[in-house]
C-alpha atoms as a PDB file:
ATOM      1  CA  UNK A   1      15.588  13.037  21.232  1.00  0.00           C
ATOM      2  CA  UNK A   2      14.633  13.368  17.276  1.00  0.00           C
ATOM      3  CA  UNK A   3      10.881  13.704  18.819  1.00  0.00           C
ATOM      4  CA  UNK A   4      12.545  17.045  20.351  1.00  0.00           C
ATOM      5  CA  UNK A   5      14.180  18.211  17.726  1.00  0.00           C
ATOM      6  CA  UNK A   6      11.226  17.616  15.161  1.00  0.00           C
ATOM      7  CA  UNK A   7       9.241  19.813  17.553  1.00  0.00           C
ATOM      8  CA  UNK A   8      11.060  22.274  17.823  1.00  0.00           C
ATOM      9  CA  UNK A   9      11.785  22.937  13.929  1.00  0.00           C
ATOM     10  CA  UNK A  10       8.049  22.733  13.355  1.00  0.00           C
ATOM     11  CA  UNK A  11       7.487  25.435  16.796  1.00  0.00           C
ATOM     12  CA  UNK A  12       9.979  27.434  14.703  1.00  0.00           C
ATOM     13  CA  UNK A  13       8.349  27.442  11.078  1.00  0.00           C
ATOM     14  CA  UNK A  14       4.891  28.016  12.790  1.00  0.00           C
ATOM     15  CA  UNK A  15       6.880  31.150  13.750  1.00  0.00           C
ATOM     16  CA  UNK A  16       7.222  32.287  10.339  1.00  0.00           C
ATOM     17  CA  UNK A  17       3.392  31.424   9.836  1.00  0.00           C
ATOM     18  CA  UNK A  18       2.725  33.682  13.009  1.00  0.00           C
ATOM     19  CA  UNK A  19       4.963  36.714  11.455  1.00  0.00           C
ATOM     20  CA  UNK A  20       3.138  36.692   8.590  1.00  0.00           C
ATOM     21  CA  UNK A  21      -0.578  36.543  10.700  1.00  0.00           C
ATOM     22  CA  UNK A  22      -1.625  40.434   9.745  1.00  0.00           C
ATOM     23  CA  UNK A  23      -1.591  40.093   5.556  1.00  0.00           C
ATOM     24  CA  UNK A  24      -2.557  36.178   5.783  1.00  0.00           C
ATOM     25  CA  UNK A  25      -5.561  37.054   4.583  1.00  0.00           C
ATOM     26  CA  UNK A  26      -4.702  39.653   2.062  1.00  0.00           C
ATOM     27  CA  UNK A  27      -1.932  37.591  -0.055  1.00  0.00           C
ATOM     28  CA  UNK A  28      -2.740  34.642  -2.751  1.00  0.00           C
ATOM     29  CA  UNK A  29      -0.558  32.001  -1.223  1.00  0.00           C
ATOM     30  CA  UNK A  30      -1.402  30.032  -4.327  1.00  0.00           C
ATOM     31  CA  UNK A  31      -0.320  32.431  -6.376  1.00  0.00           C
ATOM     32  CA  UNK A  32       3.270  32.949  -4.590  1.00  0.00           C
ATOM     33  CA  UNK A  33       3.465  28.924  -4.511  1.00  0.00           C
ATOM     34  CA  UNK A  34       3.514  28.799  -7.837  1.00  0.00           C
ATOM     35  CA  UNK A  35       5.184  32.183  -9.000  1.00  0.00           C
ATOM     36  CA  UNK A  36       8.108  32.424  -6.842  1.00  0.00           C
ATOM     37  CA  UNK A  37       9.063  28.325  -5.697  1.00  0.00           C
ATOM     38  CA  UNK A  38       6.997  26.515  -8.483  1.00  0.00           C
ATOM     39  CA  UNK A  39       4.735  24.442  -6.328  1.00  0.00           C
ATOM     40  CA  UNK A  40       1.020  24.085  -5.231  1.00  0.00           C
ATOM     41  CA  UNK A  41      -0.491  25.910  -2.350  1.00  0.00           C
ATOM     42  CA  UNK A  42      -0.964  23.212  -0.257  1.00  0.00           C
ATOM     43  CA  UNK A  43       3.082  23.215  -0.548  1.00  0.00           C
ATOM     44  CA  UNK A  44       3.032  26.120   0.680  1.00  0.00           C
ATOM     45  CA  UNK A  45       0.764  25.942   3.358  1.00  0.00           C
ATOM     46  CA  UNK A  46       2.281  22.760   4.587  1.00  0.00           C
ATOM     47  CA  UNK A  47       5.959  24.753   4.699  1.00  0.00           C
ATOM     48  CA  UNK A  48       4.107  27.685   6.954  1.00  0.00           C
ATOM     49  CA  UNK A  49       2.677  24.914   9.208  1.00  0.00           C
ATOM     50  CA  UNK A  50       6.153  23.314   9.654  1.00  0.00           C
ATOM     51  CA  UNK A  51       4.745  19.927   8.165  1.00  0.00           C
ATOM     52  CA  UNK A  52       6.526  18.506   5.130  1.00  0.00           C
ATOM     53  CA  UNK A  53       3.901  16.416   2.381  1.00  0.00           C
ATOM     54  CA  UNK A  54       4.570  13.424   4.099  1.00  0.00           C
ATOM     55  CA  UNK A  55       2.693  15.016   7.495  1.00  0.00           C
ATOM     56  CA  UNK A  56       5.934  15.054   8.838  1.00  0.00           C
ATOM     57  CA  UNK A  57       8.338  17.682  10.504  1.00  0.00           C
ATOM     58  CA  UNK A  58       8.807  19.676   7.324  1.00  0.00           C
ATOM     59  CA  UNK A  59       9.318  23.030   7.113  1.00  0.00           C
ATOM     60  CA  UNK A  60      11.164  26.312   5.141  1.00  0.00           C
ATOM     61  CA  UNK A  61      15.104  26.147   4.985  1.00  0.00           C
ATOM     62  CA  UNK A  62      17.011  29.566   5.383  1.00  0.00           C
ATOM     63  CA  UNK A  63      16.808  29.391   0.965  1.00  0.00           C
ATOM     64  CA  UNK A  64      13.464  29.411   0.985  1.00  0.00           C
ATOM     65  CA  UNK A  65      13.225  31.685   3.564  1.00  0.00           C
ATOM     66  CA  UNK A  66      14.837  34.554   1.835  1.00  0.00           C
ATOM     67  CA  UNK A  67      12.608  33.722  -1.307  1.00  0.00           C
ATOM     68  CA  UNK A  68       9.899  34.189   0.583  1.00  0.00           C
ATOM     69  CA  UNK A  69      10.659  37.082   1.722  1.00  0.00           C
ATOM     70  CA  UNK A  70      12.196  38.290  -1.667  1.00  0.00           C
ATOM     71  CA  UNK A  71       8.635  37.508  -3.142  1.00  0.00           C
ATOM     72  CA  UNK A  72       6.939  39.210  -0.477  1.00  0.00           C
ATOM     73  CA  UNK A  73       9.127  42.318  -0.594  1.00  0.00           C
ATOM     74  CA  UNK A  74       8.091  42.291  -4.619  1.00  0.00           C
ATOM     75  CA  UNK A  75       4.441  42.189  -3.863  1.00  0.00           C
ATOM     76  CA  UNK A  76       4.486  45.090  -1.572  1.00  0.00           C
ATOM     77  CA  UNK A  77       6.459  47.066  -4.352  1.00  0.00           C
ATOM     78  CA  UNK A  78       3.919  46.546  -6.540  1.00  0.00           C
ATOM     79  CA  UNK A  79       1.082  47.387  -4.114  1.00  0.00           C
ATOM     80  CA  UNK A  80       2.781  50.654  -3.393  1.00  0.00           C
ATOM     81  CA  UNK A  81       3.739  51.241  -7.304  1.00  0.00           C
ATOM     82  CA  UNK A  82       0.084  50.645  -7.737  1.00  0.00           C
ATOM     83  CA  UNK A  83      -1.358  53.200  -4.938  1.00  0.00           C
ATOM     84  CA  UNK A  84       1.011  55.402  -6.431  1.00  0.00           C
ATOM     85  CA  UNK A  85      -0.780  55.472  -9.930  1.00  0.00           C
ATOM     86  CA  UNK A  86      -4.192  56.248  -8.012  1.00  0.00           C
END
């Protein structure tokens, strides 16, 4: 039974990894690790593949979450404040 629920919290954080798929490539994780939460980018990456550092079933809470997508929400202000300067 915990075997079931551990897989299905890390099937849901890999969700969060898959909704962020199209600007994966385009953001420095490292840089949002350590701006917005204060950790290292394999934190980070870890929390997007549901794993916590241990390797186990680890992944964001609803807090970190909405910081994530607070941080993410600043980043694309500040692309679009910067395309509007061009």
């Amino acid at each position: 039974m915990e075997v079931a629920v551990a897989t299905v919290k890390q099937t849901k954080d890999s969700a969060v990894k898959q909704r962020i798929q199209d600007i994966q490539m385009l953001v420095s994780w490292r840089e949002i690790a350590h701006t917005y939460f204060g950790k290292s980018a394999s934190w980070l990456y870890h929390k997007l593949d549901g794993i916590d550092g241990n390797g186990g079933v680890g992944g964001f809470t609803e807090d970190e979450k909405n910081m994530l997508r607070g941080a993410l929400c600043e980043v694309s202000n500040r692309i679009r404040a910067a395309a509007d300067r061009i």
